[in-house]
N, C-alpha and C. Protein backbone atom coordinates (compact mmCIF):
# COMPACT_ATOMS: atom_id res chain seq x y z
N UNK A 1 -37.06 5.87 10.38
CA UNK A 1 -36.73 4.45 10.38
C UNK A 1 -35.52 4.16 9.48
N UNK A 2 -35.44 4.66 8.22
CA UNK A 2 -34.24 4.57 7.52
C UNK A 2 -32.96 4.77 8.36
N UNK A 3 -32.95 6.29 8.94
CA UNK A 3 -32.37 6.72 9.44
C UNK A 3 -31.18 5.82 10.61
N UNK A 4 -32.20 4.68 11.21
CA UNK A 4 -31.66 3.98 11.96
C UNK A 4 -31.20 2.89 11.21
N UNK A 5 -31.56 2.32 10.30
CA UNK A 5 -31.56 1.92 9.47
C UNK A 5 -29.82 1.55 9.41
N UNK A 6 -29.96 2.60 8.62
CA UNK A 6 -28.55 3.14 8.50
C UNK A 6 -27.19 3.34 9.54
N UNK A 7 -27.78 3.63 10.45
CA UNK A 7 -26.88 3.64 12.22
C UNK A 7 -26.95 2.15 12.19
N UNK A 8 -27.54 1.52 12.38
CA UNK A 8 -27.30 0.02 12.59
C UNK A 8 -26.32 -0.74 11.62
N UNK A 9 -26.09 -0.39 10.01
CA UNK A 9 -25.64 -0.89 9.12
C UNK A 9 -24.42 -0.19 9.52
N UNK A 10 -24.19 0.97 9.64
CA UNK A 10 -22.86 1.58 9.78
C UNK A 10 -21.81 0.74 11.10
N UNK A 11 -22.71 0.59 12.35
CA UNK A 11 -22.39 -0.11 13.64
C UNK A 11 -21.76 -1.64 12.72
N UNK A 12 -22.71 -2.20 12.34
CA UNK A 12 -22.57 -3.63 11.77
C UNK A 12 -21.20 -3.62 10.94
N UNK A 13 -20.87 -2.65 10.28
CA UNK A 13 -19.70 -3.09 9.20
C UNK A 13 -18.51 -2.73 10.19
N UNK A 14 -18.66 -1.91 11.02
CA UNK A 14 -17.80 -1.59 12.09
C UNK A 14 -17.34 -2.27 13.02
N UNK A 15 -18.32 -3.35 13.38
CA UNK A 15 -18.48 -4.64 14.36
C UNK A 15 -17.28 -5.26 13.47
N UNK A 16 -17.90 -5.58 12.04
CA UNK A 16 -17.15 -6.62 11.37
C UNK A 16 -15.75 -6.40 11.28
N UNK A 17 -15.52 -5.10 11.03
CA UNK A 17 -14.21 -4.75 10.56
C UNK A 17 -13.23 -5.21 11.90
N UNK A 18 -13.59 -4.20 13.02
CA UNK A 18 -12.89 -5.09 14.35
C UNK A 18 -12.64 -6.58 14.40
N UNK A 19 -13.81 -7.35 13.99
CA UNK A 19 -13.50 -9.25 14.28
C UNK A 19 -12.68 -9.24 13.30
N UNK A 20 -12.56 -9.18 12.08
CA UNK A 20 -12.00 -9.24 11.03
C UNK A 20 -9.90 -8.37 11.28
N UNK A 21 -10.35 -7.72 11.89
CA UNK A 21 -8.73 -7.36 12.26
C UNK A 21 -8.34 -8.00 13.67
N UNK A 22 -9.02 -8.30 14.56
CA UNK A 22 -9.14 -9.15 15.95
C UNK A 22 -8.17 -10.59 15.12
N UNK A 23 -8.82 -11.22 14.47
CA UNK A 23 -8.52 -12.20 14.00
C UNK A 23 -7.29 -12.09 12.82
N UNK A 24 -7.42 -11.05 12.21
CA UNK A 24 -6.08 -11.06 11.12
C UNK A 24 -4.70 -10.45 12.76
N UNK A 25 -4.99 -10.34 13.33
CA UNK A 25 -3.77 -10.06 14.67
C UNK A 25 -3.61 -11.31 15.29
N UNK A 26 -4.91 -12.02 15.17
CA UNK A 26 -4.09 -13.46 15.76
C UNK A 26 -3.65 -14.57 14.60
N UNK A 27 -4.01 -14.35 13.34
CA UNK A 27 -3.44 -15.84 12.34
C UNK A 27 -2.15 -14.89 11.84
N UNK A 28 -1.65 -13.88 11.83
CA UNK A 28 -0.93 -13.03 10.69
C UNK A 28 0.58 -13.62 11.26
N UNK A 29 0.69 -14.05 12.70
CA UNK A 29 2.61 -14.17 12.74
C UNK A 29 2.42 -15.62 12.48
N UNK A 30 1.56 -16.49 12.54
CA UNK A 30 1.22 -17.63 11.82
C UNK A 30 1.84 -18.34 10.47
N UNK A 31 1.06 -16.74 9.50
CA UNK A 31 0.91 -16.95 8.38
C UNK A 31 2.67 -16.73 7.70
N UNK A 32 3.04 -15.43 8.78
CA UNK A 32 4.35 -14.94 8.72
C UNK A 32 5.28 -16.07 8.18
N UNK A 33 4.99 -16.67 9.56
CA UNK A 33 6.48 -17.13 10.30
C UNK A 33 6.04 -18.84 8.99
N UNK A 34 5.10 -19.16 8.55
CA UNK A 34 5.28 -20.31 7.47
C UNK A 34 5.67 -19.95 6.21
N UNK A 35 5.84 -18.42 5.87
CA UNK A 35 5.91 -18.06 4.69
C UNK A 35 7.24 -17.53 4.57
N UNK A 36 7.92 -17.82 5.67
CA UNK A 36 9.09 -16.97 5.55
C UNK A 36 10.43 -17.62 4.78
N UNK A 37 10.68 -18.73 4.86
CA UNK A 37 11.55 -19.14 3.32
C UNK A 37 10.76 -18.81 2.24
N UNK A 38 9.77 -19.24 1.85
CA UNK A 38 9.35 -18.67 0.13
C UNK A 38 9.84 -17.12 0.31
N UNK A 39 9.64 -16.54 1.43
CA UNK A 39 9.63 -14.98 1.10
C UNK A 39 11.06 -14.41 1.07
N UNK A 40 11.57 -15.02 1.81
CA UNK A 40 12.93 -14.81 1.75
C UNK A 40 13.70 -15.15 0.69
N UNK A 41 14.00 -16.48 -0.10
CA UNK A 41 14.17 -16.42 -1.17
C UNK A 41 13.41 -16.02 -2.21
N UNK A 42 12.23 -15.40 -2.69
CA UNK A 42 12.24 -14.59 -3.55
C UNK A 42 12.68 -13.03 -3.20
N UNK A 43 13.20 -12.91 -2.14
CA UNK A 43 13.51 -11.46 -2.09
C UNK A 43 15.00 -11.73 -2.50
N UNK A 44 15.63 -12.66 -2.30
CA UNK A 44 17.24 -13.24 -2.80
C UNK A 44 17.13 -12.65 -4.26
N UNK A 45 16.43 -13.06 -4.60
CA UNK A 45 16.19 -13.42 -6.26
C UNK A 45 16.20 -11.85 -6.78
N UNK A 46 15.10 -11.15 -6.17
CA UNK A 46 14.21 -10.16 -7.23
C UNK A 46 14.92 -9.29 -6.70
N UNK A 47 15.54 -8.89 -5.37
CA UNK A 47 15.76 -7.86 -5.03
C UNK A 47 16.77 -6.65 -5.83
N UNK A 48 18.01 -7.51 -6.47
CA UNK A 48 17.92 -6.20 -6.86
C UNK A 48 17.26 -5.66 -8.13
N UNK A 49 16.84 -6.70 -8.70
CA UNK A 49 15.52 -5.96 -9.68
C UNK A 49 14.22 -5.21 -10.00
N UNK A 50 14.37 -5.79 -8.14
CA UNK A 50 13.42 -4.19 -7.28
C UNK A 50 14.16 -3.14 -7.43
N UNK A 51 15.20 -3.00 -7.00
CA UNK A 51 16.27 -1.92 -6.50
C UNK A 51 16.07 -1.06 -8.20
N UNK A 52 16.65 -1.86 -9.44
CA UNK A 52 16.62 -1.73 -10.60
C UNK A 52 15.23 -0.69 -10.88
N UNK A 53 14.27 -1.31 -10.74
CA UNK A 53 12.98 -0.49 -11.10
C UNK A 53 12.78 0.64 -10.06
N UNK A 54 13.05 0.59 -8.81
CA UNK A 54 13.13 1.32 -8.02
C UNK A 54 13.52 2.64 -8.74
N UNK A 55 15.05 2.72 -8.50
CA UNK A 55 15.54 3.76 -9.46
C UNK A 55 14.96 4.51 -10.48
N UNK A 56 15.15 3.20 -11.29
CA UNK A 56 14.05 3.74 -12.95
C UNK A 56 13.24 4.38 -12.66
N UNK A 57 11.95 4.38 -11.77
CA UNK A 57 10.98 4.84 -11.08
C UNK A 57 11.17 6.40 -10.71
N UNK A 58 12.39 6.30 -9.75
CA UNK A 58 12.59 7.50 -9.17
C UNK A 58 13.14 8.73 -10.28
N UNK A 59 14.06 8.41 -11.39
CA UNK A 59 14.34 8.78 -12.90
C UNK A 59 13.05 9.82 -13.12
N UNK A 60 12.00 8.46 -13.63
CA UNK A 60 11.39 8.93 -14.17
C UNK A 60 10.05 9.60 -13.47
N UNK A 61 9.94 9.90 -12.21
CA UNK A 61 9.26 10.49 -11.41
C UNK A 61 10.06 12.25 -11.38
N UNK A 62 10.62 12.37 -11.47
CA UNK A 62 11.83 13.51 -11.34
C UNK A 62 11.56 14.03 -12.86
N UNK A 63 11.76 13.28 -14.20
CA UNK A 63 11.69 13.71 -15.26
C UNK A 63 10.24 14.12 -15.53
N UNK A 64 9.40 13.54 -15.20
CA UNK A 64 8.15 14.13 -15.05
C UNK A 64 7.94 15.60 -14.08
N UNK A 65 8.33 15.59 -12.88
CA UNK A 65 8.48 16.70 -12.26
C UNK A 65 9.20 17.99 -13.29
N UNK A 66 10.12 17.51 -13.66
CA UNK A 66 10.64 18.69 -14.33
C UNK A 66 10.06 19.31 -15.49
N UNK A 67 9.62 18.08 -16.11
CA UNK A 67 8.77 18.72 -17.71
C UNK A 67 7.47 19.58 -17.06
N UNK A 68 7.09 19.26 -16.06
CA UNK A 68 5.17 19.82 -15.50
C UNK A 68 5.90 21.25 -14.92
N UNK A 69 6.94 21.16 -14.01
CA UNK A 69 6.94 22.19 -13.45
C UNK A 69 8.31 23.30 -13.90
N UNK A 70 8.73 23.15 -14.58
CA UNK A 70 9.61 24.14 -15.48
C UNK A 70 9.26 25.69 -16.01
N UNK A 71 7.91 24.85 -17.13
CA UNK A 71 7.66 25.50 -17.71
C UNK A 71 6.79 26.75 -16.86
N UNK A 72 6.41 25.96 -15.52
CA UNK A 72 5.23 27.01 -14.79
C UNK A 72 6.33 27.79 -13.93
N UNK A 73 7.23 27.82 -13.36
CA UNK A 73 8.22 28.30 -13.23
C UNK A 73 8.83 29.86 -13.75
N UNK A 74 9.00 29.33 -15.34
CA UNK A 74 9.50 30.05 -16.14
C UNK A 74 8.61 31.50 -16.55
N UNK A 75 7.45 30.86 -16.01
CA UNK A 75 6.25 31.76 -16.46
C UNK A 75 6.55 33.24 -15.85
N UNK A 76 7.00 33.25 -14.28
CA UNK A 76 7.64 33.82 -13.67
C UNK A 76 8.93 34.49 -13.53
N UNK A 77 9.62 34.29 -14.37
CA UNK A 77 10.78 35.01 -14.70
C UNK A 77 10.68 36.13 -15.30
């Protein structure tokens, strides 16, 4: 009985998830298309201070790479 239990609960969140994306496919160009000056001017604004951290990001993703994997590297020489 659990067993089914469980098949039924699994079906059920599965049901939901479909209505729940059924419906985020029909309000989402909705939601889009009213949001699209706010979104657009804050991308005016921030963008290149995205771009800014972006970078920084990529820096310091790389400087990390190098300190972890150098030394394991070297081990091998």
């Amino acid at each position: 009985m659990k067993f089914i239990k469980k098949i039924l609960l699994c079906l059920l969140f599965v049901i939901v998830g479909f209505v729940l994306s059924y419906l985020n496919w029909l309000i989402e160009p909705t939601i889009t298309a009213a949001l699209e000056p706010i979104l657009t001017t804050i991308d005016r604004f921030f963008a290149p201070v995205a771009n800014t951290i972006e970078t920084l990001l990529s820096f310091a993703f790389f400087g990390i790479f190098v300190y972890l994997f150098v030394p394991f590297f070297a081990m091998f020489r």
